[in-house]
Protein backbone atom coordinates (compact mmCIF):
# COMPACT_ATOMS: atom_id res chain seq x y z
CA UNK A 1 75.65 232.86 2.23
CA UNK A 2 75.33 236.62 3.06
CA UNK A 3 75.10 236.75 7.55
CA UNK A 4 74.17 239.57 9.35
CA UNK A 5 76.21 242.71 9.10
CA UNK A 6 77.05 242.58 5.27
CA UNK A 7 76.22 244.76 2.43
CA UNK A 8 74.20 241.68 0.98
CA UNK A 9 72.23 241.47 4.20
CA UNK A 10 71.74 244.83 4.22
CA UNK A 11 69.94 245.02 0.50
CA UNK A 12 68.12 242.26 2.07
CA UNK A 13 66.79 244.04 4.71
CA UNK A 14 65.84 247.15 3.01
CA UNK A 15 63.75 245.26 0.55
CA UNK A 16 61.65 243.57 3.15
CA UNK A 17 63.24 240.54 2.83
CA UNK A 18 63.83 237.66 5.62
CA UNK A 19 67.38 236.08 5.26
CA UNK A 20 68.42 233.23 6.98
CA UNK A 21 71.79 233.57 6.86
CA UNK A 22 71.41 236.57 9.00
CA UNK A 23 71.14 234.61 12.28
CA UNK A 24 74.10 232.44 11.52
CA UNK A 25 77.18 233.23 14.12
CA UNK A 26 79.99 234.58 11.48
CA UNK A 27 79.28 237.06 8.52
CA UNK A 28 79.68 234.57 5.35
CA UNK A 29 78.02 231.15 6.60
CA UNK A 30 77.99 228.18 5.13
CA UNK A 31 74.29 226.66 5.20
CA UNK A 32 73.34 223.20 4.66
CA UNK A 33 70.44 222.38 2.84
CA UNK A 34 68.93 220.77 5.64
CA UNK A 35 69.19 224.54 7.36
CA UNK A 36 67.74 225.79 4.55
CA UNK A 37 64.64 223.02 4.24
CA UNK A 38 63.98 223.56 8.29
CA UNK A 39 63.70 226.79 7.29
CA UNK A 40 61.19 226.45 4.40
CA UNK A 41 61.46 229.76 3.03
CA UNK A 42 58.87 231.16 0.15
CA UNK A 43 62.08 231.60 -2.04
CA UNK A 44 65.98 230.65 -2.30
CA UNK A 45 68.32 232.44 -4.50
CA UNK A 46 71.24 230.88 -5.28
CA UNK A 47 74.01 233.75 -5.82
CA UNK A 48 77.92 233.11 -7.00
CA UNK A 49 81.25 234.95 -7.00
CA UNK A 50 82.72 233.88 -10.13
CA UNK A 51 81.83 232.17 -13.51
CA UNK A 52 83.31 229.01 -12.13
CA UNK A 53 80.92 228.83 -9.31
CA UNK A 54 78.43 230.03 -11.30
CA UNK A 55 78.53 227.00 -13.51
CA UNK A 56 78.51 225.03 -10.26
CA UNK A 57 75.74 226.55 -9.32
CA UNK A 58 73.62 226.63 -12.26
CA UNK A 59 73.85 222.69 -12.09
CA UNK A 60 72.70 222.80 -8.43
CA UNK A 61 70.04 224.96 -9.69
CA UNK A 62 68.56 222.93 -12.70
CA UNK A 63 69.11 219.67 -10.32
CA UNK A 64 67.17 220.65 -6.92
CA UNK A 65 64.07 222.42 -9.93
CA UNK A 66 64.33 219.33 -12.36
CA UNK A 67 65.08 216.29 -9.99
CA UNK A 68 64.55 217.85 -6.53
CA UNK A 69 65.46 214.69 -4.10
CA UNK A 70 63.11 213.80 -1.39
CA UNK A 71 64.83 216.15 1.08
CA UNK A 72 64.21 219.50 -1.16
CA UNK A 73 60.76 218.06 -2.45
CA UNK A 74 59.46 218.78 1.96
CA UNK A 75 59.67 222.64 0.59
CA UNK A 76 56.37 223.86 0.60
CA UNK A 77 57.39 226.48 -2.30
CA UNK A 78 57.24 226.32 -5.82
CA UNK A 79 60.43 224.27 -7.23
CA UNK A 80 60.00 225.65 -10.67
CA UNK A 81 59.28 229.18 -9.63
CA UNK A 82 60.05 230.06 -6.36
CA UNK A 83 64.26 229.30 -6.25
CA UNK A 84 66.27 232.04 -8.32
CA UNK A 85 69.90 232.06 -9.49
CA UNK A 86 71.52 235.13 -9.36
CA UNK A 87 74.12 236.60 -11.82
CA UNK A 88 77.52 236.20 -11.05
CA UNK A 89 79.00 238.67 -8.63
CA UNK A 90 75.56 240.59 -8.41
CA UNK A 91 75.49 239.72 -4.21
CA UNK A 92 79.31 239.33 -3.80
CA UNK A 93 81.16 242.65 -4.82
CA UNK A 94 80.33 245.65 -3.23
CA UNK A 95 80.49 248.73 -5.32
CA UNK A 96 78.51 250.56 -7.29
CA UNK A 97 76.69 247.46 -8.65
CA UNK A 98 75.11 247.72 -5.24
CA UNK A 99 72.51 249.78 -7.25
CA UNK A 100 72.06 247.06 -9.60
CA UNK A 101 71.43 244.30 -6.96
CA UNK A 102 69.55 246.15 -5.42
CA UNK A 103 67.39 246.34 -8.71
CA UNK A 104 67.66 242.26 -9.35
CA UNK A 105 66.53 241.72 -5.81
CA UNK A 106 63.29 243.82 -6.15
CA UNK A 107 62.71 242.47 -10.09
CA UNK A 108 63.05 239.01 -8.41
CA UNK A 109 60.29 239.88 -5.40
CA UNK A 110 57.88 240.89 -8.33
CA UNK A 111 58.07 237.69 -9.84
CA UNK A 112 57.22 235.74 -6.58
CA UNK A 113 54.48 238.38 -5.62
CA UNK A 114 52.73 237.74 -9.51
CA UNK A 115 53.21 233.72 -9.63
């Protein structure tokens, strides 16, 4: 996850948008999804470095919107709608795909605000 006092965060912050990885204590925490469900946040994005997470991730994705468990079902969001995967590398490498995340994140925000 993207803390407080990274480029991520800072995207983040500019959009309008609440991260909870921002209070951890160290720059790149690692949240558990019972942080994240005490949370209950409107949305999750799910974001990877590499094509090998990705594919990691994309079967934690389809899993917690297809056959949530109990523990993800306490969300009060949308399953189906409301948790996002990310391209590969779109939050992790700084550069001048900034602009482009940037872009995702606010593309991604319109489709919460119309469901």
């Amino acid at each position: 996850s993207a803390g407080s006092d990274t480029w991520p965060d800072n995207i983040f912050q500019r959009a309008g948008v609440r991260n909870l990885a921002s209070e951890a204590a160290s720059p790149w925490p690692m949240l558990s999804a019972e942080a994240v469900i005490a949370d209950d946040p409107d949305c999750i994005m799910i974001a990877s470095s590499t094509s090998q997470s990705f594919d990691s991730n994309t079967r934690r994705y389809d899993s917690i919107r297809r056959k949530p468990t109990a523990l993800w079902k306490a969300l009060t969001l949308d399953l189906e709608k409301n948790i996002k995967l990310a391209s590969p590398g779109l939050f992790v490498v700084n550069g001048p795909r900034i602009i482009d995340s940037y872009q995702a994140l606010v593309l991604l925000l319109g489709t919460l605000i119309q469901n």
